[in-house]
C-alpha atoms as a PDB file:
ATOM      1  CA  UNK A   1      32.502  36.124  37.484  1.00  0.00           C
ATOM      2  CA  UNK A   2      33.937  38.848  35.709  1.00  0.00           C
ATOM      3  CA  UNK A   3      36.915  37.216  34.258  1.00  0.00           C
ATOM      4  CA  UNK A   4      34.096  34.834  32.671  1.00  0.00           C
ATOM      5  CA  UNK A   5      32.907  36.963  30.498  1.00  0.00           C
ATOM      6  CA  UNK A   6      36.425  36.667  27.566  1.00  0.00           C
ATOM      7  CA  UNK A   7      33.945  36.756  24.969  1.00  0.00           C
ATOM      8  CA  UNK A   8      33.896  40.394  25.863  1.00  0.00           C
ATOM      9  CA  UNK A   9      37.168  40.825  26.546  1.00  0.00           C
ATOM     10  CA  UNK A  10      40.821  41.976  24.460  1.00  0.00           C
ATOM     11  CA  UNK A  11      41.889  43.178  20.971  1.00  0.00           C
ATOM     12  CA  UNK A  12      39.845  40.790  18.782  1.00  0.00           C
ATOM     13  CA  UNK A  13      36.405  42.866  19.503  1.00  0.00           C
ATOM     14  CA  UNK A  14      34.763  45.891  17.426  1.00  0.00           C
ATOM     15  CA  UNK A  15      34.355  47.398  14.165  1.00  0.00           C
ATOM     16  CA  UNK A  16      35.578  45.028  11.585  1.00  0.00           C
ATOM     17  CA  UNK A  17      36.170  42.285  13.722  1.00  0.00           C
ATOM     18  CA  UNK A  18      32.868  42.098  15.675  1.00  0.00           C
ATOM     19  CA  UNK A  19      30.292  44.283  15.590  1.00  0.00           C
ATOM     20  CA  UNK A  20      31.207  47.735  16.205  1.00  0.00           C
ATOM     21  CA  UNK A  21      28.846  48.313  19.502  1.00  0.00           C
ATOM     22  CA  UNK A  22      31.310  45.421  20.908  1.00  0.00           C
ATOM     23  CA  UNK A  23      33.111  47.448  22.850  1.00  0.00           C
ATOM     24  CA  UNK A  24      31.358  49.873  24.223  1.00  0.00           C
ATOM     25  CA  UNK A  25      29.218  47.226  25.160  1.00  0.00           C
ATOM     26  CA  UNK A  26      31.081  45.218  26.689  1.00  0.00           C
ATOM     27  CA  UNK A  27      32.426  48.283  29.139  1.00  0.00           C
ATOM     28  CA  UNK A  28      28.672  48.952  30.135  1.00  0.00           C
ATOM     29  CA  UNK A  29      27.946  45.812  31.049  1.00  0.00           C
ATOM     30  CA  UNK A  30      31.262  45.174  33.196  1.00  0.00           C
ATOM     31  CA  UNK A  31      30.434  48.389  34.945  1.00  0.00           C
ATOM     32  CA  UNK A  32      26.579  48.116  35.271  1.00  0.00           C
ATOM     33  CA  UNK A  33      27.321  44.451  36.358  1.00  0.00           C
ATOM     34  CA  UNK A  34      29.384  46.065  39.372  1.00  0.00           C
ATOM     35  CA  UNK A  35      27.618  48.729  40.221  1.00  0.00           C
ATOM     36  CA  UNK A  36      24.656  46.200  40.430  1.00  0.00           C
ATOM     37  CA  UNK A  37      26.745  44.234  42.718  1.00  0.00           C
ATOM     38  CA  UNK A  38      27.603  46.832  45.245  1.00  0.00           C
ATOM     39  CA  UNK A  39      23.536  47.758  45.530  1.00  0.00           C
ATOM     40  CA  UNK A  40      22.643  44.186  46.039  1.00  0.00           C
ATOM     41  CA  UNK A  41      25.638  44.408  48.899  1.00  0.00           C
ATOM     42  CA  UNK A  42      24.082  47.292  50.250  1.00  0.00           C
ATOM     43  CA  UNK A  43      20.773  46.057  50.266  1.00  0.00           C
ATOM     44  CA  UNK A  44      21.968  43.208  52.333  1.00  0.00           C
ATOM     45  CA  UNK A  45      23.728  45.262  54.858  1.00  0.00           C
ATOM     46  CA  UNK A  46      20.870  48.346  55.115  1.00  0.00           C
ATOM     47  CA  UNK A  47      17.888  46.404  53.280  1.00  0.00           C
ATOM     48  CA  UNK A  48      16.253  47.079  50.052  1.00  0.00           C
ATOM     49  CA  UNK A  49      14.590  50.436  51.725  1.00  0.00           C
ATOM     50  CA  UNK A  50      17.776  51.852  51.419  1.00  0.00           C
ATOM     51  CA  UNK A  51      18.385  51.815  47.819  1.00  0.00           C
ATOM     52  CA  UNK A  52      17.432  54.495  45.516  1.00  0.00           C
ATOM     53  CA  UNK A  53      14.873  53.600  42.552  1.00  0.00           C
ATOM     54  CA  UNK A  54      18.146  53.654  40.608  1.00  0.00           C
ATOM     55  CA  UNK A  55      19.956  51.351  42.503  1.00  0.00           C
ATOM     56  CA  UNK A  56      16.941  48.591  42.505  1.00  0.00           C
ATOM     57  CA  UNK A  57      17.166  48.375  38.861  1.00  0.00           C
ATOM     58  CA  UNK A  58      20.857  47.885  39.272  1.00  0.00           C
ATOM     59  CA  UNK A  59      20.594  44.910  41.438  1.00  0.00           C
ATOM     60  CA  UNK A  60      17.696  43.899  39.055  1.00  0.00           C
ATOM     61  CA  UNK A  61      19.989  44.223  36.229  1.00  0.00           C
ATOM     62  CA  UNK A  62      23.214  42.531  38.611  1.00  0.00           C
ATOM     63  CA  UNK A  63      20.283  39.028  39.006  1.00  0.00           C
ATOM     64  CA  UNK A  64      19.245  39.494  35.301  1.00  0.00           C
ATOM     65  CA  UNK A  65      23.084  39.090  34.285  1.00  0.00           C
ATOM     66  CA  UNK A  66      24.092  36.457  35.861  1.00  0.00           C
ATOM     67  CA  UNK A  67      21.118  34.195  35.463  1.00  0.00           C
ATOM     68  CA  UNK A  68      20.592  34.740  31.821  1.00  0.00           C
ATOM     69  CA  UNK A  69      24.284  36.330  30.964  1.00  0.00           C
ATOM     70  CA  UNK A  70      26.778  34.328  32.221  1.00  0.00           C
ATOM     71  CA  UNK A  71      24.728  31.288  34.017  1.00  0.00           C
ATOM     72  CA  UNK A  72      24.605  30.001  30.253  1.00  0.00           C
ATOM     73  CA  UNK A  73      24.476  26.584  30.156  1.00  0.00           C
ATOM     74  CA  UNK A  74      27.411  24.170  29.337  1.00  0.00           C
ATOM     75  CA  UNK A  75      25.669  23.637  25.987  1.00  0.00           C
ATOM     76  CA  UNK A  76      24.524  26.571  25.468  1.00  0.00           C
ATOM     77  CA  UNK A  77      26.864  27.996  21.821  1.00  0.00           C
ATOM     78  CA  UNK A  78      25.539  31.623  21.478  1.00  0.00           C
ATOM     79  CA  UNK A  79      27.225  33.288  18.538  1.00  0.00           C
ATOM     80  CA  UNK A  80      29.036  36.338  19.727  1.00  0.00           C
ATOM     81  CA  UNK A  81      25.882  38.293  17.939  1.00  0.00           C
ATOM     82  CA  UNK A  82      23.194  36.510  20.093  1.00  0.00           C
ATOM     83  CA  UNK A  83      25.952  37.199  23.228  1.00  0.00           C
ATOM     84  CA  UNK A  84      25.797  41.471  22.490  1.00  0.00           C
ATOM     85  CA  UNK A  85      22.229  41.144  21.682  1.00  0.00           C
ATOM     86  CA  UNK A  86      21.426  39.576  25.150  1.00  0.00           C
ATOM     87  CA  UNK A  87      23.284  42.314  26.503  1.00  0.00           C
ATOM     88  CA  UNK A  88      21.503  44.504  24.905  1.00  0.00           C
ATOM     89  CA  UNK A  89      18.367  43.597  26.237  1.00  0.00           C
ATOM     90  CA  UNK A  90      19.581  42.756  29.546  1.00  0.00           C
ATOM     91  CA  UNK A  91      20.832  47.137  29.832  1.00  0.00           C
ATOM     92  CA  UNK A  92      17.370  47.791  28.839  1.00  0.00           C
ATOM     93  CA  UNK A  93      16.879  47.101  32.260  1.00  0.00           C
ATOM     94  CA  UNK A  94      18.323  50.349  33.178  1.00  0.00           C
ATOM     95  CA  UNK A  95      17.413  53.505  32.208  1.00  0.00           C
ATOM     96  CA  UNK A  96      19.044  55.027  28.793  1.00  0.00           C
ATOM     97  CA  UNK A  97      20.778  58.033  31.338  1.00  0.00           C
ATOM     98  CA  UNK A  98      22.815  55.447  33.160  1.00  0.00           C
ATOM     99  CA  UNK A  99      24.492  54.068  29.782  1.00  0.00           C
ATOM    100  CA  UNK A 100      27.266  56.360  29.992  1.00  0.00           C
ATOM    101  CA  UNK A 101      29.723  54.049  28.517  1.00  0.00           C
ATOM    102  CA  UNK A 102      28.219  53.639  25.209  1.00  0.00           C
ATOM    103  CA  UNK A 103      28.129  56.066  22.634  1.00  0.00           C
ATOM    104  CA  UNK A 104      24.887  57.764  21.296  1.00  0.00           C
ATOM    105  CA  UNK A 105      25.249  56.524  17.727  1.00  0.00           C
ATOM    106  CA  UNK A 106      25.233  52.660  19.436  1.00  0.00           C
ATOM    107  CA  UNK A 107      22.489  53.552  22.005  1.00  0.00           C
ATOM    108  CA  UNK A 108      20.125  54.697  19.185  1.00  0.00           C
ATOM    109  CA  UNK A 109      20.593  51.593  17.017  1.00  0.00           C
ATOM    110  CA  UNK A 110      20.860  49.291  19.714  1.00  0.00           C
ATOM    111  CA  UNK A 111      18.810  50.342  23.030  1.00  0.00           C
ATOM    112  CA  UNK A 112      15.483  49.396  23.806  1.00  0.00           C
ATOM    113  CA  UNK A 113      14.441  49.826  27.258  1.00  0.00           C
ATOM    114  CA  UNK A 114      12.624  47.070  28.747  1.00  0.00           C
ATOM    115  CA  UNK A 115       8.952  46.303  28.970  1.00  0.00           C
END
């Protein structure tokens, strides 16, 4: 699924072009997307008793991606503001600590956690 996601991808994104979160964003999500992955792997292989508190929202953030993220419809003709938006909202999912790949200035215009 990953090399889906080209509205998130190459030289055409950020500040002046986009919207300057863009990139930033778009490295969270690739990485939150994979580290979401590997939880819901090990929560096959172990069960969901095994995964830290941390790790659950991970795989909750891994279903939340790719139901409402990239499962858009055919369609479906999100502008590329709606598309960071919805990411947006899908990384409140996880707690503001884990959104290493973003910088402050982004995270405190941008972040809400979720409800």
């Amino acid at each position: 699924m990953l090399p889906s996601l080209s509205r998130l991808k190459d030289k055409g994104i950020g500040k002046g072009k986009t919207r300057e979160d863009h990139a930033d964003t778009m490295n969270q999500l690739f990485s939150a997307y994979s580290r979401g992955k590997d939880a819901k792997e090990l929560a096959v292989i172990l069960g969901d008793a095994a995964l830290s508190d941390t790790d659950k929202l991970y795989a909750k953030f891994a279903d939340a991606f790719e139901a409402e993220y990239i499962s858009q419809g055919y369609y479906t003709n999100r502008t590329i503001q709606e598309t960071l938006d919805l990411g947006w909202k899908l990384l409140g999912i996880l707690p503001r600590t884990e959104l290493k790949r973003i910088r402050d200035e982004y995270l405190d215009k941008y972040y809400h956690p979720a409800e």
